[in-house]
N, C-alpha and C. Protein backbone atom coordinates (compact mmCIF):
# COMPACT_ATOMS: atom_id res chain seq x y z
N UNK A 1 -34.03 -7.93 6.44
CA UNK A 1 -34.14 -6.91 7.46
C UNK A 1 -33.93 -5.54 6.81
N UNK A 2 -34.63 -4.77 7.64
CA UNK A 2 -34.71 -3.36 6.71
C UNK A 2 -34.06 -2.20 7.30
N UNK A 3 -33.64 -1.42 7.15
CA UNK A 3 -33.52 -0.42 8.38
C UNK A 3 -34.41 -0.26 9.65
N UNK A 4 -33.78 0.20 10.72
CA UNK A 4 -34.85 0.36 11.68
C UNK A 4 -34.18 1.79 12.30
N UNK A 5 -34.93 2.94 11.86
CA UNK A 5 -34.27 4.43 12.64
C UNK A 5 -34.75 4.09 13.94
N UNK A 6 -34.05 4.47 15.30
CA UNK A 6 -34.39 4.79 16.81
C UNK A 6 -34.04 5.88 16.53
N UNK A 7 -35.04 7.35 17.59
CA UNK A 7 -34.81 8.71 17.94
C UNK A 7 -33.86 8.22 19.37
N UNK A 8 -33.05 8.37 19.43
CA UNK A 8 -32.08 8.93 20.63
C UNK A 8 -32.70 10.05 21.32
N UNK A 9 -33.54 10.00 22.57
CA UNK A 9 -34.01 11.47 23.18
C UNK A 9 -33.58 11.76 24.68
N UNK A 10 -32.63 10.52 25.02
CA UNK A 10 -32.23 10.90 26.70
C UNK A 10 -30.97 10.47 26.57
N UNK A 11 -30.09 11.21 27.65
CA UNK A 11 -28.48 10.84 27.90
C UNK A 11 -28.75 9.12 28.21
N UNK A 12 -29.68 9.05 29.03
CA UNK A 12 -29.83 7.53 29.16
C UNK A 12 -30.13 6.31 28.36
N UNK A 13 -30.40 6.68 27.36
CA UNK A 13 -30.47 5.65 26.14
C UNK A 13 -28.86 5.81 25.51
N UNK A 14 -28.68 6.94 25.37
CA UNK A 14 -26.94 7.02 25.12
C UNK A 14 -26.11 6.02 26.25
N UNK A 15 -26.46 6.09 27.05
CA UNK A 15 -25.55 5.15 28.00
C UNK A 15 -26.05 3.71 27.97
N UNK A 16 -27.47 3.31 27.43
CA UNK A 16 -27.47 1.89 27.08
C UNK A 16 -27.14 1.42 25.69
N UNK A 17 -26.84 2.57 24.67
CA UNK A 17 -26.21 2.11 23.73
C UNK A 17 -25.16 2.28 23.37
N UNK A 18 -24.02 3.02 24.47
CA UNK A 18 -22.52 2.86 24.48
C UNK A 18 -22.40 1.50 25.41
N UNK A 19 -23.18 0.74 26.45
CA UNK A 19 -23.22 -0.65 26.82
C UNK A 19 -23.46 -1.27 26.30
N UNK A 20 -24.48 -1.58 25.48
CA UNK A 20 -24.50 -2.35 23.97
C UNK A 20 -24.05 -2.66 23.26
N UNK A 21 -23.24 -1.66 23.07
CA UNK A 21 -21.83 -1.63 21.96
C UNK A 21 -20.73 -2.69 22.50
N UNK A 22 -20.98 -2.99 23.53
CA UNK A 22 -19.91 -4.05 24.35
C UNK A 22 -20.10 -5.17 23.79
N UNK A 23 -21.15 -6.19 23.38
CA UNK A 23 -22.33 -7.19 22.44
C UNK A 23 -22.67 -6.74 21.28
N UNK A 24 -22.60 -5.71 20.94
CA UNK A 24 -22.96 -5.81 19.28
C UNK A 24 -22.84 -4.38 19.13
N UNK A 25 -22.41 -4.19 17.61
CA UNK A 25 -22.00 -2.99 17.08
C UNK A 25 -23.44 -2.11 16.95
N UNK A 26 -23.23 -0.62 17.55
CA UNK A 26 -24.40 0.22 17.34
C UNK A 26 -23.81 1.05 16.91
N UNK A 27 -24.71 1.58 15.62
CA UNK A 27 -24.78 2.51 15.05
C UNK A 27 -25.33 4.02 15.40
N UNK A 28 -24.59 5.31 15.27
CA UNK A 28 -25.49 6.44 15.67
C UNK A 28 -25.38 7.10 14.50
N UNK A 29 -26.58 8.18 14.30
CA UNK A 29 -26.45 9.19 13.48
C UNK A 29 -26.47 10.33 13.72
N UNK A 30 -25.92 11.61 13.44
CA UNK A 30 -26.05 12.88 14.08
C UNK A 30 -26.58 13.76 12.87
N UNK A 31 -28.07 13.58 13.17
CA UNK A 31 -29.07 14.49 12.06
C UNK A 31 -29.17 15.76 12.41
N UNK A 32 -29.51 16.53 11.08
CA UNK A 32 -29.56 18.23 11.31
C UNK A 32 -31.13 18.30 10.86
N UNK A 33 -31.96 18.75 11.14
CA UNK A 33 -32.95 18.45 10.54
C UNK A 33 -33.07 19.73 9.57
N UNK A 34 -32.39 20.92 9.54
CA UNK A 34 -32.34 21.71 8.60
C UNK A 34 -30.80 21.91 7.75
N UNK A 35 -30.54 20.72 7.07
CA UNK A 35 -29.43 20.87 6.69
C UNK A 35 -29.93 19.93 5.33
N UNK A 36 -29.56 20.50 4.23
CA UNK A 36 -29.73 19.51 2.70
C UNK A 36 -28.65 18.07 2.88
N UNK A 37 -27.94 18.47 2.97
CA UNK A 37 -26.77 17.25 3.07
C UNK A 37 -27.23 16.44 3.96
N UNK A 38 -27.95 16.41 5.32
CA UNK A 38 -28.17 15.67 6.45
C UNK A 38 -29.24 14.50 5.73
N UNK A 39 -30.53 15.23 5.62
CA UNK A 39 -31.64 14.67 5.12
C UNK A 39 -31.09 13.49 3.50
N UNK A 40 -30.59 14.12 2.72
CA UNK A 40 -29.91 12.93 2.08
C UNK A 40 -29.32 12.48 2.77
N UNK A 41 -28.25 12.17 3.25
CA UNK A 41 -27.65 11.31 3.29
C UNK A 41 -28.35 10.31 4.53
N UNK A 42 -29.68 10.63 5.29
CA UNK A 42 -30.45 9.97 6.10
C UNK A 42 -31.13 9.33 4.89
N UNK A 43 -31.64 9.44 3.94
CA UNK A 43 -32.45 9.25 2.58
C UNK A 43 -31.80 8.10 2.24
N UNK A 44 -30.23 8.42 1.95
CA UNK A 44 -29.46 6.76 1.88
C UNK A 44 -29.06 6.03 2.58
N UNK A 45 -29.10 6.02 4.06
CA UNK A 45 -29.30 5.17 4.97
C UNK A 45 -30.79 4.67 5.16
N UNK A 46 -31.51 4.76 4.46
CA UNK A 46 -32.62 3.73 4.21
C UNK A 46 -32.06 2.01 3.56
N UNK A 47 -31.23 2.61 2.98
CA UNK A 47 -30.99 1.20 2.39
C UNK A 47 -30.01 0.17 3.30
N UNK A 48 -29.65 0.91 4.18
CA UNK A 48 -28.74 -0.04 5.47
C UNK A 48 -30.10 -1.26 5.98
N UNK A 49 -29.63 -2.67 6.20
CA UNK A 49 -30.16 -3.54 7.12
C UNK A 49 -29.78 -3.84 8.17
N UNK A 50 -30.42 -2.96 9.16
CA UNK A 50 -29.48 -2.83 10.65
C UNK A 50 -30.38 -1.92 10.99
N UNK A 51 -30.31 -1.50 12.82
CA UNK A 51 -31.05 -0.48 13.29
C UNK A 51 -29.43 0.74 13.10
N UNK A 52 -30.14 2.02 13.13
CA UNK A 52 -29.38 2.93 13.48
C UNK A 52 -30.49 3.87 14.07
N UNK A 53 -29.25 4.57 15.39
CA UNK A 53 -30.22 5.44 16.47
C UNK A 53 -29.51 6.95 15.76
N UNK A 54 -31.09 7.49 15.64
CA UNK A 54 -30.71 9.09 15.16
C UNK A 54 -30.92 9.62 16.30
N UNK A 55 -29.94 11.14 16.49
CA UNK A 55 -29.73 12.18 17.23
C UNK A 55 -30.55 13.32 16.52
N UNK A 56 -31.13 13.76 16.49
CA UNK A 56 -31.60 15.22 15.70
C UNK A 56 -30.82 16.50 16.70
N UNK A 57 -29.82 16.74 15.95
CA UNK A 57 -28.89 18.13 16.96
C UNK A 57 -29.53 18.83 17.57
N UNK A 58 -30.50 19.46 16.48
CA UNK A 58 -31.42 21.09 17.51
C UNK A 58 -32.26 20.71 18.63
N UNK A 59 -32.80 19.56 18.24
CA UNK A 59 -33.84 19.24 19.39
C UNK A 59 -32.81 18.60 20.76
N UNK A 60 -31.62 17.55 20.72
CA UNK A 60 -31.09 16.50 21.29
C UNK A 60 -29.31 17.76 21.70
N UNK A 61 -29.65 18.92 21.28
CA UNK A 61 -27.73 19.20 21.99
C UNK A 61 -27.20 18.95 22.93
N UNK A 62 -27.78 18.26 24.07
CA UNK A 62 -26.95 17.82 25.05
C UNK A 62 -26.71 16.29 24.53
N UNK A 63 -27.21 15.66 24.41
CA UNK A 63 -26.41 14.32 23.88
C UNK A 63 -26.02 14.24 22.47
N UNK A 64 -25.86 15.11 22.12
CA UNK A 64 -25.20 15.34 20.56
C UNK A 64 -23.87 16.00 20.64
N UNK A 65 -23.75 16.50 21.74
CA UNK A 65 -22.27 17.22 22.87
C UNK A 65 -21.54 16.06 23.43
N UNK A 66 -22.79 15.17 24.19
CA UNK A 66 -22.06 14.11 24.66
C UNK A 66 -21.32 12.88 23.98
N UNK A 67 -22.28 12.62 22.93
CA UNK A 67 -21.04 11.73 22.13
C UNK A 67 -19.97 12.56 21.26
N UNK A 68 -19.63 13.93 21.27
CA UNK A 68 -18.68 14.44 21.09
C UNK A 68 -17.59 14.17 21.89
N UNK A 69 -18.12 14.56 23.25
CA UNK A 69 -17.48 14.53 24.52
C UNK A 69 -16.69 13.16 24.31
N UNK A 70 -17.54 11.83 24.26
CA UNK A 70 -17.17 10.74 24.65
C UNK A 70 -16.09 10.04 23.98
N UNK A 71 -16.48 10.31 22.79
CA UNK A 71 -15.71 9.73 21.31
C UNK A 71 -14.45 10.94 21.75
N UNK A 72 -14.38 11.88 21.74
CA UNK A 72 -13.54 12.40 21.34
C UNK A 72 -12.88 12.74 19.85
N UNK A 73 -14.32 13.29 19.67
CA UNK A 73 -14.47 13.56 18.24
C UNK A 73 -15.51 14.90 17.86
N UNK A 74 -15.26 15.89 17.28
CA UNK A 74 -15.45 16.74 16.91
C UNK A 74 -16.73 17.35 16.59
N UNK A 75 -17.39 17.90 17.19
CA UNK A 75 -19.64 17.68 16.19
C UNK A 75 -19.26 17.96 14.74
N UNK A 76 -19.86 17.35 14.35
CA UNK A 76 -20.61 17.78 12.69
C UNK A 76 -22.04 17.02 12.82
N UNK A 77 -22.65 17.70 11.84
CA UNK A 77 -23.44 17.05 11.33
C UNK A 77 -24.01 17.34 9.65
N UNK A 78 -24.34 16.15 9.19
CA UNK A 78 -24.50 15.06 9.63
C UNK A 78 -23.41 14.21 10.01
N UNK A 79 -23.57 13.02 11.07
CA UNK A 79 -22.23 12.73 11.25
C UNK A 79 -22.77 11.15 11.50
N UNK A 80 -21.75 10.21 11.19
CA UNK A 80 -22.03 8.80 11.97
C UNK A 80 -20.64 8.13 12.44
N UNK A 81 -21.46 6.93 13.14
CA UNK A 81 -20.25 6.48 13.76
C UNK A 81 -21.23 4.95 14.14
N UNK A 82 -20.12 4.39 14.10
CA UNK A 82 -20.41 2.93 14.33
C UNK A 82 -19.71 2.37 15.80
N UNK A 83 -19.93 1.95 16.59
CA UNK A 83 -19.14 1.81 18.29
C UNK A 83 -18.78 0.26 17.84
N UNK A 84 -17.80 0.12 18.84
CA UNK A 84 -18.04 -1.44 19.16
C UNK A 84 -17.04 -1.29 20.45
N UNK A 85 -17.56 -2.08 21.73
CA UNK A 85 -16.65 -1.84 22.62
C UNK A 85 -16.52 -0.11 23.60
N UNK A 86 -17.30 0.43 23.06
CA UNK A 86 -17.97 1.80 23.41
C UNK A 86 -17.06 2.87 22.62
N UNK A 87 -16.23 2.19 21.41
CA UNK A 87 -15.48 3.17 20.75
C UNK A 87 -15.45 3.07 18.90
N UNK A 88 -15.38 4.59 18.27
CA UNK A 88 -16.24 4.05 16.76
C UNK A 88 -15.02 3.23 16.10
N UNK A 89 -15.70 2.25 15.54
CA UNK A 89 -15.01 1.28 14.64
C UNK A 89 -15.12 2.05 13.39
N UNK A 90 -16.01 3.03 13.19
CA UNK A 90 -16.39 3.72 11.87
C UNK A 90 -17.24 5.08 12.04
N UNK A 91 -16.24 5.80 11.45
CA UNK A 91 -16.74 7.64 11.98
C UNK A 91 -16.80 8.20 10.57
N UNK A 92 -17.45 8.86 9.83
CA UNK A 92 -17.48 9.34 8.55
C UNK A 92 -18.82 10.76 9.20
N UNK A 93 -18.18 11.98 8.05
CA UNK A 93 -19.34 13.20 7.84
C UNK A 93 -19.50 13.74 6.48
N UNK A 94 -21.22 13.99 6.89
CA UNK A 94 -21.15 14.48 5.49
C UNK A 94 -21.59 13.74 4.27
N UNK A 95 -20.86 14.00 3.26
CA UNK A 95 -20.99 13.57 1.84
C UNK A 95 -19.42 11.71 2.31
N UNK A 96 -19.10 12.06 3.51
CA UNK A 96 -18.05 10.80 3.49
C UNK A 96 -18.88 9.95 3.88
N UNK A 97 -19.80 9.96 4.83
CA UNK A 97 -20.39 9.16 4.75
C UNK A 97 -20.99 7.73 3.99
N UNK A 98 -20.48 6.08 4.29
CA UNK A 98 -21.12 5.20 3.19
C UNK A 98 -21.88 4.34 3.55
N UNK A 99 -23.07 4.16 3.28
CA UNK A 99 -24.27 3.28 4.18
C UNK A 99 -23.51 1.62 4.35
N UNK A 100 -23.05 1.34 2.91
CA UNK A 100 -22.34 0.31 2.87
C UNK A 100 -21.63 0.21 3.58
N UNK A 101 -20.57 1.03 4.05
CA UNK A 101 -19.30 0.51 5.13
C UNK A 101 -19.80 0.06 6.57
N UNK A 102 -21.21 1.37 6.68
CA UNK A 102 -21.66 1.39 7.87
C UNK A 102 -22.71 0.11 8.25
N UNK A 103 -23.13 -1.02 7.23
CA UNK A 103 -23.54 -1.93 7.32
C UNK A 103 -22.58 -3.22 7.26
N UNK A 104 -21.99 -3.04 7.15
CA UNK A 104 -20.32 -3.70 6.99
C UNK A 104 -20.30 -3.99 8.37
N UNK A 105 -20.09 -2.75 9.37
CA UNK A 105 -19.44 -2.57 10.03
C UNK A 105 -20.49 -3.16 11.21
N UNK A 106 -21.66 -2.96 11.14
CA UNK A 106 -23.07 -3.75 11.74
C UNK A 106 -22.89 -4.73 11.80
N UNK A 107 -22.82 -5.52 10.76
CA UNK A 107 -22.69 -7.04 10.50
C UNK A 107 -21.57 -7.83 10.88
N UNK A 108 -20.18 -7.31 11.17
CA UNK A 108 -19.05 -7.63 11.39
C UNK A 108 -18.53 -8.75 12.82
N UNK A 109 -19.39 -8.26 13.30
CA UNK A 109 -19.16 -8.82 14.76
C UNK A 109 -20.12 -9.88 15.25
C-alpha cells in the first residue's frame, strides 16, 4: 500500500474523520502551500503506507482553525497529527515531523 493524500475541503469531511478516528487511526496534515518546509516534508510523507487527509491552510482556514479549535492545539504549519478516538495519538511540526512514527501510529490499532 502506498500513500493515499485526501484534500480535506469541508468542515464536514472533518467531522467524518474525527468519527472515524473512533475505528481506525486518521491521519491529518496541515499544508502551506507556500512554505519550503511544508512541501518537503509533504515530499516525505510519500513514503508513508496509509491514507493521510491534507488541509492546504490558505485555501481551507476555516477547518484548519477548526482542528486547532478541536485538538486544542496551536496552528502551525506544516503540522500533523494522528487521532484515534477523536484525539491526536501523534502531533509533530515542521522539521519534527516523522513519516515513520506517523505510520506507526496508522498501523497501531
Amino acid at each position: 500500500m502506498s500513500t493515499g493524500f485526501i484534500r480535506v475541503s469541508s468542515i464536514d469531511r472533518l467531522d467524518e474523520l474525527f468519527a472515524e478516528s473512533h475505528t481506525r487511526p486518521v491521519a491529518l496534515f496541515k499544508h502551506s502551500n507556500s512554505c519550503g518546509i511544508s512541501f518537503d516534508i509533504y515530499e516525505q510523507l510519500t513514503a508513508v503506507k496509509g491514507e493521510i487527509n491534507v488541509v492546504v491552510v490558505q485555501q481551507d482556514r476555516e477547518i484548519s482553525n477548526a482542528i486547532a479549535d478541536r485538538l486544542g492545539v496551536r496552528h502551525a504549519s506544516p503540522q500533523a497529527f494522528v487521532l484515534w478516538e477523536g484525539a491526536p495519538v501523534y502531533h509533530a511540526t515542521h522539521y519534527g515531523i516523522e513519516p515513520n512514527a506517523i505510520e506507526d501510529k496508522l498501523n497501531s490499532k
